[in-house]
PDB file of N, CA and C in Angstrom:
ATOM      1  N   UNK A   1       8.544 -26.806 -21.117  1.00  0.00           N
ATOM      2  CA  UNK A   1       8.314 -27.731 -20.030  1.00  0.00           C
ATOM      3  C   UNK A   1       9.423 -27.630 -18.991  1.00  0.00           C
ATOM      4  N   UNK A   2      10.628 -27.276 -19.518  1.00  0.00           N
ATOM      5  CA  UNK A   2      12.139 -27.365 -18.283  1.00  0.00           C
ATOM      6  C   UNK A   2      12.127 -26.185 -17.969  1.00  0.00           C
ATOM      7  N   UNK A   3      10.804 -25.208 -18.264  1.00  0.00           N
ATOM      8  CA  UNK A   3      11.267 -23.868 -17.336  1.00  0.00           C
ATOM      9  C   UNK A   3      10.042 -24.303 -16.120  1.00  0.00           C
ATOM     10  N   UNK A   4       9.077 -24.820 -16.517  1.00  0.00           N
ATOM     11  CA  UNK A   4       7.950 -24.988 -14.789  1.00  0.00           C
ATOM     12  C   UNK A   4       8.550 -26.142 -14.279  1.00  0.00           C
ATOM     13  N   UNK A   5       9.217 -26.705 -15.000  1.00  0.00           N
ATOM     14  CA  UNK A   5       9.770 -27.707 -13.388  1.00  0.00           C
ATOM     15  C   UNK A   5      10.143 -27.138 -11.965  1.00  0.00           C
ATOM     16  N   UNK A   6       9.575 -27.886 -11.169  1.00  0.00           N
ATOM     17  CA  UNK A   6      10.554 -27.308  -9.912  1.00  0.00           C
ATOM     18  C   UNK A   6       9.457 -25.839  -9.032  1.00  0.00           C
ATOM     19  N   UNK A   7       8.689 -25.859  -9.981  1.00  0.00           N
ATOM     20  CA  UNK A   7       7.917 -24.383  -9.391  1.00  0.00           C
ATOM     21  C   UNK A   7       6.521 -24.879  -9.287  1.00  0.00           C
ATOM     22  N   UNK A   8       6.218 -24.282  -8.183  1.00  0.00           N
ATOM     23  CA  UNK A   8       5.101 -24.245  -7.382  1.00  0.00           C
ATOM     24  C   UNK A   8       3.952 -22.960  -8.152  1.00  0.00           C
ATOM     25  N   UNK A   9       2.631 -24.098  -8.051  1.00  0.00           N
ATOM     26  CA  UNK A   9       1.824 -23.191  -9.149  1.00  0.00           C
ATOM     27  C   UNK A   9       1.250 -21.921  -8.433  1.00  0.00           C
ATOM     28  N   UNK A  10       1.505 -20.520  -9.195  1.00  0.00           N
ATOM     29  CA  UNK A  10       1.264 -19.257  -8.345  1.00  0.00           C
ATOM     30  C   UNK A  10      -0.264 -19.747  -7.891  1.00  0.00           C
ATOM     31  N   UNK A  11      -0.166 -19.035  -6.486  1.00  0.00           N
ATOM     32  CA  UNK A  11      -1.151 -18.776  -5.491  1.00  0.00           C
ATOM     33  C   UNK A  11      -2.599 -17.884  -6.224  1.00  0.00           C
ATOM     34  N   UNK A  12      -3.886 -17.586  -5.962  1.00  0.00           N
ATOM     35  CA  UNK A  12      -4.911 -16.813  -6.553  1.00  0.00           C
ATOM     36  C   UNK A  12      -4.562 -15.807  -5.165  1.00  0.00           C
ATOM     37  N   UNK A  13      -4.551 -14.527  -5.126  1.00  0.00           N
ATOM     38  CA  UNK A  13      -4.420 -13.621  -3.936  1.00  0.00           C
ATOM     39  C   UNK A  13      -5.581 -13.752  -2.930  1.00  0.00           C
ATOM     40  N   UNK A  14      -5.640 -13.570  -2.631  1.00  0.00           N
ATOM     41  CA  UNK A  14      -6.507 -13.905  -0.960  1.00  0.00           C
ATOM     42  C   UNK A  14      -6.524 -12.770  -0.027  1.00  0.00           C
ATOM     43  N   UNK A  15      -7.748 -12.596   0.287  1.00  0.00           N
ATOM     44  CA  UNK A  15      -7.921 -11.526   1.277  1.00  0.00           C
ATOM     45  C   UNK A  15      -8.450 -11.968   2.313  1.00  0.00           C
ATOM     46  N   UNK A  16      -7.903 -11.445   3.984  1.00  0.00           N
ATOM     47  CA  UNK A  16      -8.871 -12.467   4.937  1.00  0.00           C
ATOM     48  C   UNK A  16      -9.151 -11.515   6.054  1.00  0.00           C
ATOM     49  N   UNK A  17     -10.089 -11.396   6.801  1.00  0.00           N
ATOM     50  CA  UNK A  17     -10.897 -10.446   7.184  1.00  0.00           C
ATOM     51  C   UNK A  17      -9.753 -10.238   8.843  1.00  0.00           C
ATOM     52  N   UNK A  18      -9.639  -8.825   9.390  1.00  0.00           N
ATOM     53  CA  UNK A  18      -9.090  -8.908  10.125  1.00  0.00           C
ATOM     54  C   UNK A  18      -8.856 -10.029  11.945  1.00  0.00           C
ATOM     55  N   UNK A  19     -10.064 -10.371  11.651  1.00  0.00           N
ATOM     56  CA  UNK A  19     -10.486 -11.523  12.797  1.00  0.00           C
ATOM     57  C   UNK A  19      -9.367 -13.079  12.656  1.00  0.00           C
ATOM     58  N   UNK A  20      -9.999 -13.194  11.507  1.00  0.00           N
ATOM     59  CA  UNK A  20      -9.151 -14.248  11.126  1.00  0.00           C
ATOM     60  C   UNK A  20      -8.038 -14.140  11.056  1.00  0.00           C
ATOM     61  N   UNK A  21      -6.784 -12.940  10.747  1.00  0.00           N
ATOM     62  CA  UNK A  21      -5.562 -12.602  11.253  1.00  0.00           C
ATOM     63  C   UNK A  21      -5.215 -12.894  12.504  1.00  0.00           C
ATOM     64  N   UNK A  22      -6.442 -12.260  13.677  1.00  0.00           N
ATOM     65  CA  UNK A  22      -6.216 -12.024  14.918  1.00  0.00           C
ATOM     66  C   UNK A  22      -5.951 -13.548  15.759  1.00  0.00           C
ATOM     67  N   UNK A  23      -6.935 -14.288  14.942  1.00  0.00           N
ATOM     68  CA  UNK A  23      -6.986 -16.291  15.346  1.00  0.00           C
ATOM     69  C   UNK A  23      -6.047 -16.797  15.021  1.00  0.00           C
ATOM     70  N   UNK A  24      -5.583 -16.200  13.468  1.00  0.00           N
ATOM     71  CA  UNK A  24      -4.251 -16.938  13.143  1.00  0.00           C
ATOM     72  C   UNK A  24      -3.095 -16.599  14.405  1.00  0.00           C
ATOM     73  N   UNK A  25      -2.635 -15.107  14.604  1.00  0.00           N
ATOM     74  CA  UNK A  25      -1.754 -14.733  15.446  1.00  0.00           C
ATOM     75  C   UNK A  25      -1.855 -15.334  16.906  1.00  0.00           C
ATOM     76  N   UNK A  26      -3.339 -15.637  17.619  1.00  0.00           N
ATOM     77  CA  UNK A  26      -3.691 -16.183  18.722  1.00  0.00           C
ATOM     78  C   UNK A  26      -3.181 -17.951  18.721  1.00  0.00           C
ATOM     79  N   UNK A  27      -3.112 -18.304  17.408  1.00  0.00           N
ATOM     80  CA  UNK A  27      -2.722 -19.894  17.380  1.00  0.00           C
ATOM     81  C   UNK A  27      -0.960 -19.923  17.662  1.00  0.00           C
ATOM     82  N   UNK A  28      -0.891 -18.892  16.674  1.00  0.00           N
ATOM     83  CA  UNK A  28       0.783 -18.895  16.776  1.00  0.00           C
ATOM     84  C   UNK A  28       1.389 -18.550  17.977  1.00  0.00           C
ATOM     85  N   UNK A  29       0.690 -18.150  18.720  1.00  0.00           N
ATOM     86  CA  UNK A  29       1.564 -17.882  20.503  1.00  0.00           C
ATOM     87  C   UNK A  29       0.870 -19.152  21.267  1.00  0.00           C
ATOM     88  N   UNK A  30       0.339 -19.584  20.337  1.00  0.00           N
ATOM     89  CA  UNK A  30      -0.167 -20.633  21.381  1.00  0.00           C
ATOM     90  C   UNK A  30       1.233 -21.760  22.357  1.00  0.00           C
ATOM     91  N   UNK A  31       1.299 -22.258  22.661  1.00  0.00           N
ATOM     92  CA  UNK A  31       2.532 -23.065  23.254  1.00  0.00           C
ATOM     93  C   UNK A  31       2.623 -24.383  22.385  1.00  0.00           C
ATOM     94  N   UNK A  32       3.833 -24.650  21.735  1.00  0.00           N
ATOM     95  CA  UNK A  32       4.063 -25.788  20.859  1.00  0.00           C
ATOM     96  C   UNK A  32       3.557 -25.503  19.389  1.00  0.00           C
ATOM     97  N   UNK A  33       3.220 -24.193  19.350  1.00  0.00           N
ATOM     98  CA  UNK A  33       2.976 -23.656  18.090  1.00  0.00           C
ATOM     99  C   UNK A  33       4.312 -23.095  17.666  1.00  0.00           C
ATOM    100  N   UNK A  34       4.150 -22.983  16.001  1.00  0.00           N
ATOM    101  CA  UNK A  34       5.269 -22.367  15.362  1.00  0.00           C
ATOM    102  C   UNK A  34       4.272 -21.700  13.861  1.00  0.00           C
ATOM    103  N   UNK A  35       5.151 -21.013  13.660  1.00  0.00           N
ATOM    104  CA  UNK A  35       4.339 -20.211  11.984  1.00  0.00           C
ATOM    105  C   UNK A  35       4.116 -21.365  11.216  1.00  0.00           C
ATOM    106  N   UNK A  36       5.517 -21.720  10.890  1.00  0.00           N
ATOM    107  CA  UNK A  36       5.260 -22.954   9.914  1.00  0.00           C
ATOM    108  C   UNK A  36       4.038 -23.705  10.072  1.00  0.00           C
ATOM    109  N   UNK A  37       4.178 -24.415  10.864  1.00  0.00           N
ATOM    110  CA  UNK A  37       2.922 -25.649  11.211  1.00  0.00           C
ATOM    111  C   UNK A  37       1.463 -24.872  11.146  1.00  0.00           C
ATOM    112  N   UNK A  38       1.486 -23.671  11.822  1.00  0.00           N
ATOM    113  CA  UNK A  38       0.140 -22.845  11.675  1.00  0.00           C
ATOM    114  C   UNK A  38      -0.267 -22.961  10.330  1.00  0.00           C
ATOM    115  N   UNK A  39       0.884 -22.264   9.816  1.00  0.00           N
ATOM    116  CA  UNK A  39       0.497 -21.863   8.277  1.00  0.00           C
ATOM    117  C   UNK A  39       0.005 -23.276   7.461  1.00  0.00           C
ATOM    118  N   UNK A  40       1.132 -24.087   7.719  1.00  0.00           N
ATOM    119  CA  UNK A  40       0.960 -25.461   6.910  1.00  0.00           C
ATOM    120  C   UNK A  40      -0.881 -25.656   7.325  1.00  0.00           C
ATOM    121  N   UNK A  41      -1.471 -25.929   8.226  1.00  0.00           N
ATOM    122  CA  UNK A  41      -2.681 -26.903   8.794  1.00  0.00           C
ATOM    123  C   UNK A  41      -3.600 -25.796   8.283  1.00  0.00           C
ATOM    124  N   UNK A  42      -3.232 -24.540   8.377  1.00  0.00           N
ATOM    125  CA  UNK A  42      -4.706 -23.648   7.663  1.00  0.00           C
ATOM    126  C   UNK A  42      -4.197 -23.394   6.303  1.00  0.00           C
ATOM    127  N   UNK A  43      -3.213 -23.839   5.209  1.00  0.00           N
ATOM    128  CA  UNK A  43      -3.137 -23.532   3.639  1.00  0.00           C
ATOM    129  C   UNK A  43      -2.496 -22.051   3.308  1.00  0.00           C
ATOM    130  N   UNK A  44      -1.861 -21.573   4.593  1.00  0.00           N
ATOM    131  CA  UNK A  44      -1.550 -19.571   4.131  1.00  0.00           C
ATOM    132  C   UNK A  44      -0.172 -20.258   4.108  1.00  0.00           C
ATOM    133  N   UNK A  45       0.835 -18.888   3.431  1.00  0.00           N
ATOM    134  CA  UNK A  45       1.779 -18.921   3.125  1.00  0.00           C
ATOM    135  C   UNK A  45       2.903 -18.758   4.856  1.00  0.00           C
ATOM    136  N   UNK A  46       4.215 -19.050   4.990  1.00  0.00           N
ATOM    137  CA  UNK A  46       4.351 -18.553   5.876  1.00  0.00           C
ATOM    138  C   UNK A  46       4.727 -17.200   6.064  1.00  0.00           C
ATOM    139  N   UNK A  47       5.061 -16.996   4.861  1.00  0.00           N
ATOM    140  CA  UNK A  47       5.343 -15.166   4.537  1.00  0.00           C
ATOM    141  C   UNK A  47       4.097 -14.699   5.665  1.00  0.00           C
ATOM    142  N   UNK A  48       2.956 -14.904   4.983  1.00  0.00           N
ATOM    143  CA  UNK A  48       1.695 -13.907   5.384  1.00  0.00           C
ATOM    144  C   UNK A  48       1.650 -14.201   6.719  1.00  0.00           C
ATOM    145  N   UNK A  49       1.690 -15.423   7.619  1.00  0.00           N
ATOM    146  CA  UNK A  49       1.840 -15.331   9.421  1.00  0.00           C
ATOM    147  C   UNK A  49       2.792 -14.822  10.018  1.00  0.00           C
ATOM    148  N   UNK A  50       3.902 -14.240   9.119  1.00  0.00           N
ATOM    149  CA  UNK A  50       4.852 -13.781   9.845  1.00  0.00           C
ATOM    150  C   UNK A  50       4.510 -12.059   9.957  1.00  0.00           C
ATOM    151  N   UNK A  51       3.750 -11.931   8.559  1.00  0.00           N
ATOM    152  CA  UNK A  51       4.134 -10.420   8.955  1.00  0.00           C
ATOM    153  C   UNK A  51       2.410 -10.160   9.520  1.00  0.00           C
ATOM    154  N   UNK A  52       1.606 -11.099   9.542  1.00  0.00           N
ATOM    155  CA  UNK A  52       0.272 -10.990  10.887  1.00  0.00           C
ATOM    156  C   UNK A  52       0.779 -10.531  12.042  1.00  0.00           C
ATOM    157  N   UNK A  53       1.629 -12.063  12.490  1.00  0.00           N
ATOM    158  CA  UNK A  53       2.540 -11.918  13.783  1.00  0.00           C
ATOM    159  C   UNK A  53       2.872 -10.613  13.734  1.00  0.00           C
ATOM    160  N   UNK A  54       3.618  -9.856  12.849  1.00  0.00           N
ATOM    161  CA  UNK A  54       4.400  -8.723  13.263  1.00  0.00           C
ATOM    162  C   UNK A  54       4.176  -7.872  13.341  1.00  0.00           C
ATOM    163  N   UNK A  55       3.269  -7.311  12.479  1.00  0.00           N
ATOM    164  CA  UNK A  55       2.075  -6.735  13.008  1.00  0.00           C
ATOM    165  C   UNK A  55       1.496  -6.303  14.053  1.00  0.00           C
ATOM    166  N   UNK A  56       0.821  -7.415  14.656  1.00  0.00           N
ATOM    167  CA  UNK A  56       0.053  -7.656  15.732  1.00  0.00           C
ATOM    168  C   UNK A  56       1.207  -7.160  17.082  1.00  0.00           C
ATOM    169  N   UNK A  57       2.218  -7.502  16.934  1.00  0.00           N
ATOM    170  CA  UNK A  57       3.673  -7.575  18.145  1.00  0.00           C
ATOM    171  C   UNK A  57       3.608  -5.775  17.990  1.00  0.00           C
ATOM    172  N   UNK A  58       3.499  -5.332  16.550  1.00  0.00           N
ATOM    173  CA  UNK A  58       3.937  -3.664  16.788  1.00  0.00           C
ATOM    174  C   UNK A  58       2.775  -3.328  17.597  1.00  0.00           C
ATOM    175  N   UNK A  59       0.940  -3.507  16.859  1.00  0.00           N
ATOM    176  CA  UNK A  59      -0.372  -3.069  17.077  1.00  0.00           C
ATOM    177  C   UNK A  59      -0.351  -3.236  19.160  1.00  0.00           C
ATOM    178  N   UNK A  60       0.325  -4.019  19.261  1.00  0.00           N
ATOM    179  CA  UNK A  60       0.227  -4.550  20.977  1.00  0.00           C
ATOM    180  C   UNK A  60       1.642  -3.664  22.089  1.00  0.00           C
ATOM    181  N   UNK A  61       2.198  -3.139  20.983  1.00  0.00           N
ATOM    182  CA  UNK A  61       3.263  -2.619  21.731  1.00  0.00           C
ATOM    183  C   UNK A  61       4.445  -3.351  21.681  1.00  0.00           C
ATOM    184  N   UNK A  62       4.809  -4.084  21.508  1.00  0.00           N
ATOM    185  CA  UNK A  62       6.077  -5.326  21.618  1.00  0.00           C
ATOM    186  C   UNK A  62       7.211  -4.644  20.622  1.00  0.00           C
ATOM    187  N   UNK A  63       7.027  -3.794  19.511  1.00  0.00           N
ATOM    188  CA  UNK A  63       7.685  -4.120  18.492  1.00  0.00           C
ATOM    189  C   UNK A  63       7.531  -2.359  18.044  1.00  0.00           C
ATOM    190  N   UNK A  64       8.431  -2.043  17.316  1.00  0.00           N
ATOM    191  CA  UNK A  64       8.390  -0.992  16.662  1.00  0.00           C
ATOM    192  C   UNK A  64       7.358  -0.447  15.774  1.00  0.00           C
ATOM    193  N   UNK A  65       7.494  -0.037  15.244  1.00  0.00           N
ATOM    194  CA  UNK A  65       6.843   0.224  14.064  1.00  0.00           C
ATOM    195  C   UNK A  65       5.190   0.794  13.537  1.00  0.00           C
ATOM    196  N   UNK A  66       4.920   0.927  12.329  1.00  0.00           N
ATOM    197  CA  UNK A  66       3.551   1.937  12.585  1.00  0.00           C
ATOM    198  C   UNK A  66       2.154   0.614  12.650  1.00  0.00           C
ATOM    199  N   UNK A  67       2.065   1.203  13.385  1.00  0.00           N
ATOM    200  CA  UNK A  67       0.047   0.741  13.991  1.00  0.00           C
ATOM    201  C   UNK A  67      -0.418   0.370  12.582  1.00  0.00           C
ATOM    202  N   UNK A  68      -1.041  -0.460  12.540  1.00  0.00           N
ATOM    203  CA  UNK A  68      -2.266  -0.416  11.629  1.00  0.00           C
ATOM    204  C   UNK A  68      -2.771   0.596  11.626  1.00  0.00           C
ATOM    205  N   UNK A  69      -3.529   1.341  12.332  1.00  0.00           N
ATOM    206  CA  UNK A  69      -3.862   2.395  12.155  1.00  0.00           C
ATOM    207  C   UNK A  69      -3.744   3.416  11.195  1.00  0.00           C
ATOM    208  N   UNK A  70      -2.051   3.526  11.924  1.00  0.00           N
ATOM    209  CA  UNK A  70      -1.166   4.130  11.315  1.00  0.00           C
ATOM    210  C   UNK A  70      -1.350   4.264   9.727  1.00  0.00           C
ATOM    211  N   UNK A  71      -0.845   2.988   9.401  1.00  0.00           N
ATOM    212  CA  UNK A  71      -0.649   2.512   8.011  1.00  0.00           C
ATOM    213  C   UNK A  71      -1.777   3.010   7.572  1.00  0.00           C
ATOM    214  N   UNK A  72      -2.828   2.582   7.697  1.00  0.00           N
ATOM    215  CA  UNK A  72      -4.231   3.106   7.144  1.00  0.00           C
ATOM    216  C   UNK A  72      -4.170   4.316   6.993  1.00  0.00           C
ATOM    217  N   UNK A  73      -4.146   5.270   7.572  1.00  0.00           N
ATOM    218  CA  UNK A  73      -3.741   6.556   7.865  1.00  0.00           C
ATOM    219  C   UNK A  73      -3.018   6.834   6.884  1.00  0.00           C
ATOM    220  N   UNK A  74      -2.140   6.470   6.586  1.00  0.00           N
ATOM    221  CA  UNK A  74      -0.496   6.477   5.639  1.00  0.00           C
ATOM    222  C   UNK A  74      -1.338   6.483   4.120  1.00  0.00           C
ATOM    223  N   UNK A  75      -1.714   5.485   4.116  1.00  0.00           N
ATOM    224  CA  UNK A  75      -2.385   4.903   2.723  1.00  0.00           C
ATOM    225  C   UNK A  75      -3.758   5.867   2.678  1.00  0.00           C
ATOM    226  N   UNK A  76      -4.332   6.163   2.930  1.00  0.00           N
ATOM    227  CA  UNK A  76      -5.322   7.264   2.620  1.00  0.00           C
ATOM    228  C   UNK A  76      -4.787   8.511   2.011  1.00  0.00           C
ATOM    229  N   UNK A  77      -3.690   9.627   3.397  1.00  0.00           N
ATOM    230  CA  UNK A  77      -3.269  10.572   2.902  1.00  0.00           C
ATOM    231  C   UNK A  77      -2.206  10.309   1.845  1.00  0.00           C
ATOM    232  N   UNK A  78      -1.894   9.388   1.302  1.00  0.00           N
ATOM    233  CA  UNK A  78      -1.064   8.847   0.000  1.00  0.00           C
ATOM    234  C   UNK A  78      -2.092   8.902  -0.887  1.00  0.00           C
ATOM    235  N   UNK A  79      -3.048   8.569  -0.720  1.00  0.00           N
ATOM    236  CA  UNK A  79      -4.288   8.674  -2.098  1.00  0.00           C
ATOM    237  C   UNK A  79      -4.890   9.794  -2.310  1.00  0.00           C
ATOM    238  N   UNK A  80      -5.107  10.481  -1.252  1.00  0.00           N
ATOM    239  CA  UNK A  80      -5.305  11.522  -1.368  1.00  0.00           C
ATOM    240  C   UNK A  80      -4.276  12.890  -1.816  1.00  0.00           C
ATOM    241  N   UNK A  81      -3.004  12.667  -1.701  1.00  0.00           N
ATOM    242  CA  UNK A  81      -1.827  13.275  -2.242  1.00  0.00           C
ATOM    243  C   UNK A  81      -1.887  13.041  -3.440  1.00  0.00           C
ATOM    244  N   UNK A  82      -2.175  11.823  -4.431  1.00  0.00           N
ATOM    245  CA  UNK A  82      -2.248  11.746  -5.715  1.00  0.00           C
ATOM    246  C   UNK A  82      -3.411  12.027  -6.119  1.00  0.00           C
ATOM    247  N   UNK A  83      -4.610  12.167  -5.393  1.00  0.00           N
ATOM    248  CA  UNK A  83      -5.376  12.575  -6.011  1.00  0.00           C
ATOM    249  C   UNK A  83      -5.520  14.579  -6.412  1.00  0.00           C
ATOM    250  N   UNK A  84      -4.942  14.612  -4.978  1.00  0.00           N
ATOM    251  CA  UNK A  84      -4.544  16.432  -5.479  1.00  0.00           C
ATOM    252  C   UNK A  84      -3.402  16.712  -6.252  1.00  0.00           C
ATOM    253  N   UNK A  85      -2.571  15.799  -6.539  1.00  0.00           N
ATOM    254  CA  UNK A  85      -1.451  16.075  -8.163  1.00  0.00           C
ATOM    255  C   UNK A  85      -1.638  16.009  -8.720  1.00  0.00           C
ATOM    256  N   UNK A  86      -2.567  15.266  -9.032  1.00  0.00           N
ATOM    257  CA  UNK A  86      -3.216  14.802 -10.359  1.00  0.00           C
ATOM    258  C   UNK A  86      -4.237  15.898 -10.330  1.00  0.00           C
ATOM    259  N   UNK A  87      -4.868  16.855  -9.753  1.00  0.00           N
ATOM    260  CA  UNK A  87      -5.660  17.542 -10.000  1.00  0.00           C
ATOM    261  C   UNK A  87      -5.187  18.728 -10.469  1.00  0.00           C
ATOM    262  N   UNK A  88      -3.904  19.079  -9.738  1.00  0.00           N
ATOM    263  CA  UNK A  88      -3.469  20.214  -9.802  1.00  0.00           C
ATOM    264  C   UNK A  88      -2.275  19.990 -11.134  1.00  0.00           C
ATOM    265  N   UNK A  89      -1.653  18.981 -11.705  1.00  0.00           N
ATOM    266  CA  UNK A  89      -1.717  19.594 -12.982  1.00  0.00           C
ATOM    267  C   UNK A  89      -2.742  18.811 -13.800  1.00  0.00           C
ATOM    268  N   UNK A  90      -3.705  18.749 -13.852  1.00  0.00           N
ATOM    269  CA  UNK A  90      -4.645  18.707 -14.866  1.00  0.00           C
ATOM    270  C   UNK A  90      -5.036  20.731 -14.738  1.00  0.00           C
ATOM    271  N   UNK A  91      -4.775  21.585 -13.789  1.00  0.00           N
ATOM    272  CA  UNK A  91      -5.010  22.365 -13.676  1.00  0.00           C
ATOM    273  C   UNK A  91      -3.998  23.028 -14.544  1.00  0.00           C
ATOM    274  N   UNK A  92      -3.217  23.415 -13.674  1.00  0.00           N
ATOM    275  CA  UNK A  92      -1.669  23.976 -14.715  1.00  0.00           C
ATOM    276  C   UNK A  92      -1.678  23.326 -15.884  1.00  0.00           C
ATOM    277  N   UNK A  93      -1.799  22.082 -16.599  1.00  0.00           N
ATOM    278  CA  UNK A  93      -2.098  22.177 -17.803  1.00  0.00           C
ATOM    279  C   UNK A  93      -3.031  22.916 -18.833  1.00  0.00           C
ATOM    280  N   UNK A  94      -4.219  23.387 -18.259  1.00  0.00           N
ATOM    281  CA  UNK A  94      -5.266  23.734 -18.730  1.00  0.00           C
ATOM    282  C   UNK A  94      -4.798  25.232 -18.786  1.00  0.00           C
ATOM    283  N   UNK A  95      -3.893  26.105 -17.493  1.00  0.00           N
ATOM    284  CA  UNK A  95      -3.605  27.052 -18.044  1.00  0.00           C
ATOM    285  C   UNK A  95      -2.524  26.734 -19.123  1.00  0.00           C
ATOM    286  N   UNK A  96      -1.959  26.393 -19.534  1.00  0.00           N
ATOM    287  CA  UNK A  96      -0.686  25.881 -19.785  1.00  0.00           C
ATOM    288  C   UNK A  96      -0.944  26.090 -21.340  1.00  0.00           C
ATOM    289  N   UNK A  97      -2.402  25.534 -21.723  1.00  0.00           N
ATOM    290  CA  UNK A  97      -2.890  25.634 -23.020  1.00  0.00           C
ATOM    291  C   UNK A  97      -3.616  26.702 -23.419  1.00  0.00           C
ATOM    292  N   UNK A  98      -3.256  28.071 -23.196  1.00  0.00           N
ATOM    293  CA  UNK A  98      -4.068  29.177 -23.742  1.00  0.00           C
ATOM    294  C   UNK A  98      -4.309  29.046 -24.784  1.00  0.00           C
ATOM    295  N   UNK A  99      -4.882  30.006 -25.643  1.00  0.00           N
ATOM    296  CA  UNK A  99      -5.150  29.992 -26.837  1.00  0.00           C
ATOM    297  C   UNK A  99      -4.281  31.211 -27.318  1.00  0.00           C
ATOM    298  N   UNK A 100      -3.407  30.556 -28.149  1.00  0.00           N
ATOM    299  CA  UNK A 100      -2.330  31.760 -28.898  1.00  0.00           C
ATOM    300  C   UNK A 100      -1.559  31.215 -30.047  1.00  0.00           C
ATOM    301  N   UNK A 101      -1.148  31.756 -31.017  1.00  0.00           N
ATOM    302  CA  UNK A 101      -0.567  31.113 -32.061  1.00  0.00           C
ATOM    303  C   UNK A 101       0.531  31.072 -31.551  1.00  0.00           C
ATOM    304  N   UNK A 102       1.128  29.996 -32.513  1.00  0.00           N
ATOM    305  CA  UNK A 102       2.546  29.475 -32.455  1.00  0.00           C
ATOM    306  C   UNK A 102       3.811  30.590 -32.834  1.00  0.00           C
ATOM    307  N   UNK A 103       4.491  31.078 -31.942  1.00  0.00           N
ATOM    308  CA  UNK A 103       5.551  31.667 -32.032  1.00  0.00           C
ATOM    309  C   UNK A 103       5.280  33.426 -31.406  1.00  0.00           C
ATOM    310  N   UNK A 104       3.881  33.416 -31.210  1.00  0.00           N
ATOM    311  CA  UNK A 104       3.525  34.703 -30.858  1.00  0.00           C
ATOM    312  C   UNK A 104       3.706  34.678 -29.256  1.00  0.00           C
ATOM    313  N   UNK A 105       4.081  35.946 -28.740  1.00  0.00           N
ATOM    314  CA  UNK A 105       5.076  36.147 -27.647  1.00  0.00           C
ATOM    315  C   UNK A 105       3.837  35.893 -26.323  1.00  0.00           C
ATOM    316  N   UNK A 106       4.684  35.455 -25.172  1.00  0.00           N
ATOM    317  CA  UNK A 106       3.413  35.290 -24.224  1.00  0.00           C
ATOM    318  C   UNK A 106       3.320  37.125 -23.535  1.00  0.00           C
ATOM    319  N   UNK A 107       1.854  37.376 -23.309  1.00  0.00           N
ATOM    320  CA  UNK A 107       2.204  38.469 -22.738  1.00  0.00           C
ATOM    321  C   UNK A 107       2.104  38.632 -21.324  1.00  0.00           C
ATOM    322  N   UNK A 108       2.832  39.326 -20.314  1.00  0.00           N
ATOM    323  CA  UNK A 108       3.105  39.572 -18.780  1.00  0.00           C
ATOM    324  C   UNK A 108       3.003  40.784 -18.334  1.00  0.00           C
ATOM    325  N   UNK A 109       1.868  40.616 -17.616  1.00  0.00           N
ATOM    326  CA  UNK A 109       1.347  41.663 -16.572  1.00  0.00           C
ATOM    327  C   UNK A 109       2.325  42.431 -15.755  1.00  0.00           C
ATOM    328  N   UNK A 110       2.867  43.729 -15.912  1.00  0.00           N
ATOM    329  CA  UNK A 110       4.049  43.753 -14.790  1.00  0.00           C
ATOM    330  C   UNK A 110       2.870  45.409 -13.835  1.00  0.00           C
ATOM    331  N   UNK A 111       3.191  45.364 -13.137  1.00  0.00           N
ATOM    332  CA  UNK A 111       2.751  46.231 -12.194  1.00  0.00           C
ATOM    333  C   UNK A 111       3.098  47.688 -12.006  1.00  0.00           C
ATOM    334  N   UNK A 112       2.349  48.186 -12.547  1.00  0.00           N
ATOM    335  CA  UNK A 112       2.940  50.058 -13.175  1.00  0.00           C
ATOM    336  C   UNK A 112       2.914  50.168 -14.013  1.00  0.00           C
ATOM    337  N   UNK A 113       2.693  49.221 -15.083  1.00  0.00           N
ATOM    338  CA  UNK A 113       2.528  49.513 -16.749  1.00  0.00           C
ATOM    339  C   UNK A 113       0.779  49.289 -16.697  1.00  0.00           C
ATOM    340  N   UNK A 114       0.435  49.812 -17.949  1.00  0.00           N
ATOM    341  CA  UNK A 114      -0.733  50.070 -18.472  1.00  0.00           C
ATOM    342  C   UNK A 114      -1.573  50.682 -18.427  1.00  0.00           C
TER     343      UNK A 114
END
């Protein structure tokens, strides 16, 4: 019981469609707006309006950093990079496992012999 004191019951994750980002970020520039209060009156964390906001500040030009786009971009050829490592040694493994007894010598093709 004296370790949940004091703690706030974890959140269920939440996904929210890019529109609704775009309304959230449109409230927060609003004038007399702040994250906090945004966040507080619609139930999101303020973590998640900040990095909407920041986001949105790079996606618009304001701010450094990679585009959505970008990122998307990023995260694809990242899946797709593991998906060709993972292919390629499931490959090299498969040579990897010839068929030869244990201790018997591997044999190598050299060029001018045979």
């Amino acid at each position: 019981m004296m370790e949940t004191m004091g703690r706030k019951k974890a959140r269920r994750r939440r996904s929210f469609t890019n529109e609704f980002k775009a309304e959230v970020v449109a409230l927060v520039h609003q004038p007399g707006s702040s994250v906090a209060s945004v966040a507080r009156d619609l139930d999101l964390t303020e973590t998640a309006v900040r990095v909407w906001v920041r986001q949105a500040d790079v996606d618009d030009g304001h701010r450094e950093g990679l585009t959505t786009s970008e990122r998307e971009e990023l995260a694809r050829l990242r899946k797709e990079n593991r998906r060709l490592t993972r292919m390629s040694r499931s490959s090299s493994e498969r040579r990897l496992s010839s068929p030869r007894r244990p201790g018997e010598p591997v044999r190598v093709h050299r060029s001018g012999e045979g």
